[in-house]
Protein backbone atom coordinates (compact mmCIF):
# COMPACT_ATOMS: atom_id res chain seq x y z
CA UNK A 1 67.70 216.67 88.13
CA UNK A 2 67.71 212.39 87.99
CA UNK A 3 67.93 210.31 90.50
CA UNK A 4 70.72 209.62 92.71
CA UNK A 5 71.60 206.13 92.36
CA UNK A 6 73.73 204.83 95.49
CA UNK A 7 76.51 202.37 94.76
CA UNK A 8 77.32 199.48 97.30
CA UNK A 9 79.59 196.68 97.30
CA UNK A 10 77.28 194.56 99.60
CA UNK A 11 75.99 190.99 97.90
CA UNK A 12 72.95 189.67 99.19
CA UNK A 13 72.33 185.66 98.39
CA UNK A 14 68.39 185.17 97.03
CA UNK A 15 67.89 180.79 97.79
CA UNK A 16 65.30 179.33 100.03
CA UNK A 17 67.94 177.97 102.27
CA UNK A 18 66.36 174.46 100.71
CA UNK A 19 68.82 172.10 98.86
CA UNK A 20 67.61 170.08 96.21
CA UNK A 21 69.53 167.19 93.99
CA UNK A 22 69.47 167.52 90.37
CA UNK A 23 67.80 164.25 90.21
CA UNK A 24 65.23 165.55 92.66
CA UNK A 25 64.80 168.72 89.52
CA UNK A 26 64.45 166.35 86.80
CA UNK A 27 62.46 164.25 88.34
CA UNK A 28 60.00 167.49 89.11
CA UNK A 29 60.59 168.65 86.05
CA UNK A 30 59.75 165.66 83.87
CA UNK A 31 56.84 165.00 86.12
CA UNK A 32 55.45 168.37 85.30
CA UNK A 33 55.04 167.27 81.99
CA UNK A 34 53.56 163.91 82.55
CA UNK A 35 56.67 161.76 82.06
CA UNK A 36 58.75 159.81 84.12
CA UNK A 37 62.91 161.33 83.37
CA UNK A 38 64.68 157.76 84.02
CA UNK A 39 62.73 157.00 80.19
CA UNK A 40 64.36 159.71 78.98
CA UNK A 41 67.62 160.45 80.67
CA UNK A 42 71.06 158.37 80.30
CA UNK A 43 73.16 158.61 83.34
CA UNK A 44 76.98 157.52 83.07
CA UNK A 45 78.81 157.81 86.54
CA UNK A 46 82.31 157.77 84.12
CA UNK A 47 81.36 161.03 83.09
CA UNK A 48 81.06 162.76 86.76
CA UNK A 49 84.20 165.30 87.05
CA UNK A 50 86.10 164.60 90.34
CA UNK A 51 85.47 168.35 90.64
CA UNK A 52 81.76 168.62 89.95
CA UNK A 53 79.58 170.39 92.57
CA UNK A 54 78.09 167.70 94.57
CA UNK A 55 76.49 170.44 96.79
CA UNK A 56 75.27 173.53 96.30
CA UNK A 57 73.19 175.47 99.11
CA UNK A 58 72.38 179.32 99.51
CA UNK A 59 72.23 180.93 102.73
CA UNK A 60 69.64 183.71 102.91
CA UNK A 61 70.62 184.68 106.31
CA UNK A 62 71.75 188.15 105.17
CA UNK A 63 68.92 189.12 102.87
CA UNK A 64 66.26 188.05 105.20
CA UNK A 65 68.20 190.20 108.17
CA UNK A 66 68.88 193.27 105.92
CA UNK A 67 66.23 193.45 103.65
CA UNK A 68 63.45 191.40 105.42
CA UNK A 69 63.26 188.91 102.46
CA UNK A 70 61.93 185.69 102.91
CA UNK A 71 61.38 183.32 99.80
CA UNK A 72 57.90 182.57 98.85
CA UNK A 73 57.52 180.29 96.28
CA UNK A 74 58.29 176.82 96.89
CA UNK A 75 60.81 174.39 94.91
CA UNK A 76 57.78 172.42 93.16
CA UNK A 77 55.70 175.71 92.16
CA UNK A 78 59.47 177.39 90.93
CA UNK A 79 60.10 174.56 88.41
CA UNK A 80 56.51 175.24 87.37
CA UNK A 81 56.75 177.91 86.02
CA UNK A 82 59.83 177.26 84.24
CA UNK A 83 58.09 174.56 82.75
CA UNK A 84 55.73 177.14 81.47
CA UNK A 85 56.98 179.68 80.63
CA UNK A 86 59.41 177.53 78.48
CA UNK A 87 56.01 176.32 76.36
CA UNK A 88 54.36 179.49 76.76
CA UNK A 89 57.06 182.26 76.21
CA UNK A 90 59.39 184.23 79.05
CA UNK A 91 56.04 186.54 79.50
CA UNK A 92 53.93 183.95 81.03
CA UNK A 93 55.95 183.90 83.85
């Protein structure tokens, strides 16, 4: 007999309750790899949508009540590995 799976409607929110500007990721990001973004990146305020997403924060409030979760890798260490495992391949992650 398989396993009973049990379905749930509830969303939990995974974020380090951190925020972090996209300039502040591309600056890690270059940085990881030894360059400096502003040589490499052309910024044009014209271009900014009047309905971009100047803020974006997750609350992890409910997954570290109901399920005890608690982030533990930090912003710096996250971009990392995407830096890697971008060079390396998905399975160096």
């Amino acid at each position: 007999m398989g396993a009973r799976v049990r379905r749930s409607d509830v969303a939990f929110v995974v974020a380090s309750g951190v925020a972090h500007s996209l300039e502040e990721f591309v600056a890690t990001a270059f940085l990881k790899v030894g360059l400096d973004w502003r040589d490499h990146v052309d910024y044009d305020p014209s271009l900014v949508r009047s309905s971009e997403i100047m803020y974006s924060l997750g609350d992890p409030t409910k997954s570290a009540k109901v399920l005890n979760w608690r982030y533990t890798v930090e912003f710096t260490e996250i971009v990392a590995r995407m830096i890697r495992a971008e060079q390396e391949g998905a399975n160096s992650i």
